[in-house]
N, C-alpha and C. Protein backbone atom coordinates (compact mmCIF):
# COMPACT_ATOMS: atom_id res chain seq x y z
N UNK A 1 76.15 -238.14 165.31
CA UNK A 1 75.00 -238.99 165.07
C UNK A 1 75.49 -240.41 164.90
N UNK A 2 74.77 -241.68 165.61
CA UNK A 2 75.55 -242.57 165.61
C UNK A 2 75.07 -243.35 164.25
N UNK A 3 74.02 -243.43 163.68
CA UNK A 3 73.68 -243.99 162.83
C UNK A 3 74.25 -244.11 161.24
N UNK A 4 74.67 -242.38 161.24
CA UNK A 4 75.87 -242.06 159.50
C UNK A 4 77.07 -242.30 160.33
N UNK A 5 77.78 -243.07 161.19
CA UNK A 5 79.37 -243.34 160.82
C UNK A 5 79.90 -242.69 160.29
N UNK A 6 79.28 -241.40 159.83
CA UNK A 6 80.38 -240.28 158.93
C UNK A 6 80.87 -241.37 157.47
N UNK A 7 79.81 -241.76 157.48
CA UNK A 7 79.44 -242.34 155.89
C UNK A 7 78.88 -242.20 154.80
N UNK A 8 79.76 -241.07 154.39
CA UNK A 8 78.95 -239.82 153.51
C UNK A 8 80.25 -240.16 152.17
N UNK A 9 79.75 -241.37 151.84
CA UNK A 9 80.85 -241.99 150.30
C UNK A 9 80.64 -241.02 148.77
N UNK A 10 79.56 -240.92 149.02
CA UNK A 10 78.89 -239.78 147.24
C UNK A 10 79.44 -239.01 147.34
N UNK A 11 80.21 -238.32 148.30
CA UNK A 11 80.33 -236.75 148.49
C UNK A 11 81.95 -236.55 148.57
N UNK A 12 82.21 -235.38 147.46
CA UNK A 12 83.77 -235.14 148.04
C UNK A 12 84.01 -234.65 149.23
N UNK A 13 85.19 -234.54 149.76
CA UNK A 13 85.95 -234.37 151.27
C UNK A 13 85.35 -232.46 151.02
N UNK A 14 85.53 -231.98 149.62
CA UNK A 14 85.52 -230.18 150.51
C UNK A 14 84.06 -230.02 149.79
N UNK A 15 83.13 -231.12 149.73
CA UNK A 15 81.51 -230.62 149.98
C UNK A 15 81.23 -231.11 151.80
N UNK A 16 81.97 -232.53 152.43
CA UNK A 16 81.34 -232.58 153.23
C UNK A 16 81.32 -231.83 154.11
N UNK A 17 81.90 -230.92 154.36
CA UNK A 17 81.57 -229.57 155.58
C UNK A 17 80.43 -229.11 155.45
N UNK A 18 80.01 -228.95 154.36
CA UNK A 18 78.78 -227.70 154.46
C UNK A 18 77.44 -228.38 154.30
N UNK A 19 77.47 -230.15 154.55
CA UNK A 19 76.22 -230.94 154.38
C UNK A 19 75.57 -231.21 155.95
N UNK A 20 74.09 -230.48 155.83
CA UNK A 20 73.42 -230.05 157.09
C UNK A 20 72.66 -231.76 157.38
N UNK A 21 72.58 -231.28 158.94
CA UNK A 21 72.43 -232.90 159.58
C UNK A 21 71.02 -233.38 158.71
N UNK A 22 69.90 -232.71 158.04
CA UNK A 22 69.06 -233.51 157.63
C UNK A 22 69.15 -234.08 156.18
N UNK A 23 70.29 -233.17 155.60
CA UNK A 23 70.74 -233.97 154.06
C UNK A 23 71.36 -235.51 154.63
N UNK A 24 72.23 -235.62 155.76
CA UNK A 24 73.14 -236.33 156.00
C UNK A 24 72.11 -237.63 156.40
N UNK A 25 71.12 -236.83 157.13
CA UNK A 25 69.78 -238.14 157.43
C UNK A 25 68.93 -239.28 156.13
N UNK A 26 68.76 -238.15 154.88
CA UNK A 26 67.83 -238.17 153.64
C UNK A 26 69.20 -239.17 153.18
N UNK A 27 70.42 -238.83 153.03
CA UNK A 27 71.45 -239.93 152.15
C UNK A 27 71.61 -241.37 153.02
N UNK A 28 71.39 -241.34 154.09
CA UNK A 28 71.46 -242.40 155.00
C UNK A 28 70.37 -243.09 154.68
N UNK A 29 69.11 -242.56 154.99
CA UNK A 29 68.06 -243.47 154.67
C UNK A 29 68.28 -244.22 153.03
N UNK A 30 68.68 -243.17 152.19
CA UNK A 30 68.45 -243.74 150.73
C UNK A 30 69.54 -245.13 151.05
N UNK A 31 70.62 -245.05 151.82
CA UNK A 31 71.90 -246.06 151.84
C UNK A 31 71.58 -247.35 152.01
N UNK A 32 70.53 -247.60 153.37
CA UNK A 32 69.80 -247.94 154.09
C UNK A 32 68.98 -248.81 152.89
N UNK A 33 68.21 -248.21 152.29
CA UNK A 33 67.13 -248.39 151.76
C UNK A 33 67.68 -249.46 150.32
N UNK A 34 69.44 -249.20 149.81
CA UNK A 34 69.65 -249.37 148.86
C UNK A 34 70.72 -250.54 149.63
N UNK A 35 70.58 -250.95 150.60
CA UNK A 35 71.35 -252.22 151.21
C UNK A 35 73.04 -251.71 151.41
N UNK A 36 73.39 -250.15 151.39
CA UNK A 36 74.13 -250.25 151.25
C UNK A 36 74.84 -250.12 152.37
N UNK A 37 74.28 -249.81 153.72
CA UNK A 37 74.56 -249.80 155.04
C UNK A 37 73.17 -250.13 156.30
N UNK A 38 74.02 -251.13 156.90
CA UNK A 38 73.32 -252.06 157.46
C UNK A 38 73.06 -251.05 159.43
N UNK A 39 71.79 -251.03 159.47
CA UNK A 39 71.59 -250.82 160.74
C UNK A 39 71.65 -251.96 161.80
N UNK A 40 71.73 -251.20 163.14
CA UNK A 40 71.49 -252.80 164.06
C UNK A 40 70.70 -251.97 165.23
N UNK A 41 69.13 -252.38 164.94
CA UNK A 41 68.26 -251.48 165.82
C UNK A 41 68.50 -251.33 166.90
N UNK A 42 68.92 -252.65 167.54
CA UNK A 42 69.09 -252.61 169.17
C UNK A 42 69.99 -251.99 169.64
N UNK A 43 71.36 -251.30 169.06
CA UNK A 43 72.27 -250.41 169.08
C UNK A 43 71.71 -249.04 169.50
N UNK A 44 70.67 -248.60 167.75
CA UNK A 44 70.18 -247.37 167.89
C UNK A 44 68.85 -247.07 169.13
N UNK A 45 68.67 -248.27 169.58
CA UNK A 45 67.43 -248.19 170.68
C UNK A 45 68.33 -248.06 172.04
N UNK A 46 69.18 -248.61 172.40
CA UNK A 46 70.26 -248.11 173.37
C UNK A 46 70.42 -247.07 173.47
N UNK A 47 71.17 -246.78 172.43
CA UNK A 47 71.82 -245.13 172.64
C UNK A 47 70.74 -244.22 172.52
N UNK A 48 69.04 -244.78 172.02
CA UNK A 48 68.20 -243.21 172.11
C UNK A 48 67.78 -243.38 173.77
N UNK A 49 67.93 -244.38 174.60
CA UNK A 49 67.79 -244.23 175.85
C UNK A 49 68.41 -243.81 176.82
N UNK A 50 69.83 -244.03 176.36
CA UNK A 50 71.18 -243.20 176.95
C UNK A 50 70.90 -241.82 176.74
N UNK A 51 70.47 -241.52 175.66
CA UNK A 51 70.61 -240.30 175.65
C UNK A 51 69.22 -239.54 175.92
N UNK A 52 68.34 -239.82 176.17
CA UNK A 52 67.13 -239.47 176.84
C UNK A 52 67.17 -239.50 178.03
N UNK A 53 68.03 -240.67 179.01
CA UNK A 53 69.02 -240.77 180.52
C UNK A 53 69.68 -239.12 180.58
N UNK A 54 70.83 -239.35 179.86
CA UNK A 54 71.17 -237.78 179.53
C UNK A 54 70.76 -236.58 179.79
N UNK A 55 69.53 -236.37 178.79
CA UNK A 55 69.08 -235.38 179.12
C UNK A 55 68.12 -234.91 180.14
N UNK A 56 67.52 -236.28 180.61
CA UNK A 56 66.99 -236.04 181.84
C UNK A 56 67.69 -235.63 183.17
N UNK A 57 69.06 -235.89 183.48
CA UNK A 57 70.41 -235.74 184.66
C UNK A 57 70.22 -234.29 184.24
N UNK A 58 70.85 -233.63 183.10
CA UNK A 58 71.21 -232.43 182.11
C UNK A 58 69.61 -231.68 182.94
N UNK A 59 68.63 -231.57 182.55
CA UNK A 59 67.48 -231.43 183.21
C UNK A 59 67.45 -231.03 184.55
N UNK A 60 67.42 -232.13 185.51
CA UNK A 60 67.21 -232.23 186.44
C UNK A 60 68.50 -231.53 187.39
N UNK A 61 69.80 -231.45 186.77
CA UNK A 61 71.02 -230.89 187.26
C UNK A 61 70.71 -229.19 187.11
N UNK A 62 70.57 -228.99 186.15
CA UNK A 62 69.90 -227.35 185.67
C UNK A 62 68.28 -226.84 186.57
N UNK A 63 67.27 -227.70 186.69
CA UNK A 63 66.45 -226.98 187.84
C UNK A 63 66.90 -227.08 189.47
N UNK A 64 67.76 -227.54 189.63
CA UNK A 64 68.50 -227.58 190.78
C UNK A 64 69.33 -226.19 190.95
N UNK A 65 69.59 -226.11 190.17
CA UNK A 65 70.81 -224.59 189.90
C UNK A 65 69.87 -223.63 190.23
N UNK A 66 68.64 -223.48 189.95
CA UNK A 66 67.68 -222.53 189.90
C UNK A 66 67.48 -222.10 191.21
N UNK A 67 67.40 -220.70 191.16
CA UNK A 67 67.40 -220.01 193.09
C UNK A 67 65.35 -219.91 192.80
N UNK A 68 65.92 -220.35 194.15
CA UNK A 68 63.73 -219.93 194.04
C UNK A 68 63.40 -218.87 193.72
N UNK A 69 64.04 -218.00 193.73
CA UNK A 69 62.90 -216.59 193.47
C UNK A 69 62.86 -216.62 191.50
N UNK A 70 63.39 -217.58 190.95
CA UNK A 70 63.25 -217.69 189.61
C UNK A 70 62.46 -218.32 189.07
N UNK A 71 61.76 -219.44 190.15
CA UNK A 71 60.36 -220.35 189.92
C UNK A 71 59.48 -219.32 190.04
């Protein structure tokens, strides 16, 4: 996720394994919220288009694979 930098400071090293991507979202926002890490939107608006690019190739590469008698 590009947004936590794996910037998970509250937390010891042998909790962070077992912290699921939407705790990791909820501490980000609070970080966020508490000035303590700075976003840069136009970054995160890039990469959600790259990666919507992505999955459209990913997509479009996979119904290609498809033999007709599976449509």
């Amino acid at each position: 996720m590009v947004a936590t930098n794996d910037r998970i400071q509250r937390l010891t090293t042998a909790r962070r394994d077992r912290i699921t991507r939407s705790s990791r979202v909820r501490l980000l926002a609070k970080q966020v919220a508490a000035g303590e890490y700075v976003v840069d939107p136009d970054r995160i608006a890039e990469v959600l288009v790259e990666r919507a690019q992505f999955h459209q190739r990913v997509k479009a590469d996979l119904l290609t694979q498809r033999s007709p008698t599976e449509l």
